[in-house]
Protein backbone atom coordinates (compact mmCIF):
# COMPACT_ATOMS: atom_id res chain seq x y z
CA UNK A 1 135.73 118.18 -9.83
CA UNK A 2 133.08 120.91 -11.16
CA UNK A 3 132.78 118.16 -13.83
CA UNK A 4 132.19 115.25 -11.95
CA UNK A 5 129.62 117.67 -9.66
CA UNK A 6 127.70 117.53 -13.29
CA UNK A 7 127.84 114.67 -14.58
CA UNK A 8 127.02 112.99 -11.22
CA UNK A 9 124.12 114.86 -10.94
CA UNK A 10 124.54 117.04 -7.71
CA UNK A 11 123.57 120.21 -7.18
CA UNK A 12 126.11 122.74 -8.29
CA UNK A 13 127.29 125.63 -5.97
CA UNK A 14 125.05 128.44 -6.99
CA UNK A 15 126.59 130.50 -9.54
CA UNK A 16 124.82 132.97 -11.78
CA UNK A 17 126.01 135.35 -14.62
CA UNK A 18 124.57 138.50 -14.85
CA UNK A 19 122.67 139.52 -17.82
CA UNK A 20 125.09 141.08 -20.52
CA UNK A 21 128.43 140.86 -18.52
CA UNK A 22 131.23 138.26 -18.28
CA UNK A 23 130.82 138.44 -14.26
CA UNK A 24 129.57 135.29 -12.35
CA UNK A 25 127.92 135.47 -8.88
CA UNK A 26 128.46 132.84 -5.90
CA UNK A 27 126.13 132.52 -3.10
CA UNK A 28 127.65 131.80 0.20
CA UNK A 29 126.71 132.56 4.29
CA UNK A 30 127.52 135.48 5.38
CA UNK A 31 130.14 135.47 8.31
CA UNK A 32 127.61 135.93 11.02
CA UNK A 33 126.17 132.61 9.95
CA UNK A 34 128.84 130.53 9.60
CA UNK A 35 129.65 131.61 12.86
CA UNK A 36 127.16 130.74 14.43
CA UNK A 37 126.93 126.95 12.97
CA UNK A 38 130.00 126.44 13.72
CA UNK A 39 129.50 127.75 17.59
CA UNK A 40 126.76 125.59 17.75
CA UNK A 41 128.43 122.48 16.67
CA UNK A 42 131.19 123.38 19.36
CA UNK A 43 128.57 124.14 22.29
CA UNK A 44 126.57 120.99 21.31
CA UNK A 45 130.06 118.66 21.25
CA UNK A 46 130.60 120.38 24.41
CA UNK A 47 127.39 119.59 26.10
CA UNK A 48 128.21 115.93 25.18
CA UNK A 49 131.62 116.05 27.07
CA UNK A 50 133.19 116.70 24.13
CA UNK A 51 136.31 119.34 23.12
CA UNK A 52 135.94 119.97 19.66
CA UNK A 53 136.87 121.89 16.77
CA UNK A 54 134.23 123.01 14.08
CA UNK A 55 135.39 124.36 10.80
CA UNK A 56 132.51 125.74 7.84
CA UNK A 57 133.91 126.55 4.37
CA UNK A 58 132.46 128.49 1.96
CA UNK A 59 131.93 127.68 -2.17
CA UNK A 60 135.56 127.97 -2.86
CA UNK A 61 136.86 125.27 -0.21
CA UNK A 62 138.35 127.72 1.85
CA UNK A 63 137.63 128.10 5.49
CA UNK A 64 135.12 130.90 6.49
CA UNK A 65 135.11 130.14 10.10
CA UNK A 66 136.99 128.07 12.60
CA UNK A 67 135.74 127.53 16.54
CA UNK A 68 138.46 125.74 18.81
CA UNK A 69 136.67 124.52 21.75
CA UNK A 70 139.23 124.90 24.68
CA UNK A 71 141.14 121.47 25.17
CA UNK A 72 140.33 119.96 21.32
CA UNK A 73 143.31 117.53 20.30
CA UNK A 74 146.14 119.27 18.21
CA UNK A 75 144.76 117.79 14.63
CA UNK A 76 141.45 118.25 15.14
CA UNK A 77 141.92 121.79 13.62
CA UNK A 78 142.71 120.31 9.81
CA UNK A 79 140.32 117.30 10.28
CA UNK A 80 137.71 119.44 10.86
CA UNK A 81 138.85 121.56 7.45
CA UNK A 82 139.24 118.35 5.52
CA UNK A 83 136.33 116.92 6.83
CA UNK A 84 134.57 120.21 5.68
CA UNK A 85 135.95 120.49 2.46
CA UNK A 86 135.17 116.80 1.63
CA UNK A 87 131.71 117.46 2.55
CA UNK A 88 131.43 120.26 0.50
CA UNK A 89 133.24 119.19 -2.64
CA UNK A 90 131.94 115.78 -2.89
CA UNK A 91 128.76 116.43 -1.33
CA UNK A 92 128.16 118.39 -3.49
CA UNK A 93 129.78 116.12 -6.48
CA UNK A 94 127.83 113.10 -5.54
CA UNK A 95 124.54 114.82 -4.09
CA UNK A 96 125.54 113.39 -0.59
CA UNK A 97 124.67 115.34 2.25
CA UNK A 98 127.29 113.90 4.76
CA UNK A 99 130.73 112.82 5.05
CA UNK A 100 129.05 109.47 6.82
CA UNK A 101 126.83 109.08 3.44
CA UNK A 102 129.92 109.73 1.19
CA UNK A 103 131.75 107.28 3.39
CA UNK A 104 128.62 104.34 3.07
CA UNK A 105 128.05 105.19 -0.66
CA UNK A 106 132.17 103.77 -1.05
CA UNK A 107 132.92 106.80 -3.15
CA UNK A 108 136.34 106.84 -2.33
CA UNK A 109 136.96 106.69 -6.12
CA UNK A 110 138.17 103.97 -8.33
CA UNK A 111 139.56 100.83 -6.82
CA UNK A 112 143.23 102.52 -6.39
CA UNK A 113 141.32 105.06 -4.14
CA UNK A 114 142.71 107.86 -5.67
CA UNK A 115 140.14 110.32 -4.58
CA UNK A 116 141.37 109.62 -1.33
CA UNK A 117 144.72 111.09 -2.10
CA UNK A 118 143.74 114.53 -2.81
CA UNK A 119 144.98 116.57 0.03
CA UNK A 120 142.17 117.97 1.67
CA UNK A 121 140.20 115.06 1.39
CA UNK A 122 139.26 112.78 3.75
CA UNK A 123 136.61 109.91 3.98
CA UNK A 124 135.92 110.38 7.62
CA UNK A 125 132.87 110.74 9.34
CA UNK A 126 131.89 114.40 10.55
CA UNK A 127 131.28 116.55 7.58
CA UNK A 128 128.20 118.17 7.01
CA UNK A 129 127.04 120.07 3.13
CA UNK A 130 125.64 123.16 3.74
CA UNK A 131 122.58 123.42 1.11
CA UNK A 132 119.80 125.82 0.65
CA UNK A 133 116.02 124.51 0.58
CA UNK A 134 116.39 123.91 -3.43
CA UNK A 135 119.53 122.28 -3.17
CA UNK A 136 121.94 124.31 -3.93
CA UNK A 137 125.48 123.56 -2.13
CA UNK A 138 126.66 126.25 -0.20
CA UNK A 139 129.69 124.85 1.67
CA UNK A 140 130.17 122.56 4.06
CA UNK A 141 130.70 122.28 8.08
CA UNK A 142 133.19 119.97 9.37
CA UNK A 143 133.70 118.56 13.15
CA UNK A 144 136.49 116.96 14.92
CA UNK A 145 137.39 116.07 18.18
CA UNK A 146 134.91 113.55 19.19
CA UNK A 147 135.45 110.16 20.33
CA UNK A 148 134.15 108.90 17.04
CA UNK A 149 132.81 110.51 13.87
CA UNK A 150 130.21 109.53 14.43
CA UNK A 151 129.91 111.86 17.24
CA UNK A 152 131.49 115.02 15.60
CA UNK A 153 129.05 114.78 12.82
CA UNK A 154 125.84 114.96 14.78
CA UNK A 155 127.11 118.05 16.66
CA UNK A 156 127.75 119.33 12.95
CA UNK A 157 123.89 117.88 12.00
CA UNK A 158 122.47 119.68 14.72
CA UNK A 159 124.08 122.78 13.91
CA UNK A 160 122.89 122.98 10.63
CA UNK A 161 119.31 121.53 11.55
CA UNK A 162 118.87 124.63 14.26
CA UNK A 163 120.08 127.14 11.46
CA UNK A 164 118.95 125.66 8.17
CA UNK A 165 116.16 128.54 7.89
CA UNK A 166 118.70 131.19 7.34
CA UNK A 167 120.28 129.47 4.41
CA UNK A 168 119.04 131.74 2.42
């Protein structure tokens, strides 16, 4: 995936070596901040009339935090991961900045669909990437619970448009 990520173009997920060691460095939010994106996109879906579940992963794919609002449908809680992780991976694969845009682009892999296979993928409206002013991808927030996708990922959007400053 890190070489598709390359060879399509996207920013990578910021990684640095430091000078005269065989140690690499990954940027990611600190806990405080995923926190509160993904309390957002729960308080925004809730102001909409809608129980949701908001998940943010960090550069490895794994979830950093998870917000349950308080009557969210049972599989909203991996949706929201998957939709995360798909929004991070290929987002940042692709350059996309959206599950949505992932899911207009068609890049759902070859005609078999194969990418759509992977387990914690999923082609699904509701992902956000998380990026940094330059570019860089620094994981992804993911939203389910909605009455449509749709829905879920502008809760996400405006989550990461009130916080986007402190990516940094």
């Amino acid at each position: 995936m890190l070489c598709a990520g390359s060879l399509a173009g996207g920013a990578m997920a910021p990684q640095a070596r430091a000078a005269g060691t065989n140690l690499i460095t990954t940027q990611k939010l600190d806990w405080m901040t995923a926190e509160k994106l993904a309390a957002e996109a729960v308080r925004v879906c809730a102001a909409r009339g809608f129980s949701v579940t908001a998940t943010v992963v960090d550069p490895s794919g794994h979830q950093q935090v998870v917000i349950k609002g308080d009557t969210v449908p049972l599989q909203s809680l991996s949706v929201s991961y998957r939709k995360a992780y798909t929004a991070y991976s290929y987002g940042m694969a692709f350059n996309k900045n959206s599950t949505s845009e992932l899911v207009a682009a068609k890049l759902t892999g070859p005609a078999d669909g194969s990418l759509a296979t992977v387990p914690e993928v999923i082609f699904i409206a509701g992902g956000v990437t998380l990026r940094k002013a330059d570019g860089t991808v620094l994981g992804g927030i993911g939203v389910s619970g909605a009455s449509g996708g749709d829905k879920d990922e502008a809760c996400a959007q405006a989550a990461v448009d009130k916080f986007r400053a402190d990516f940094h």
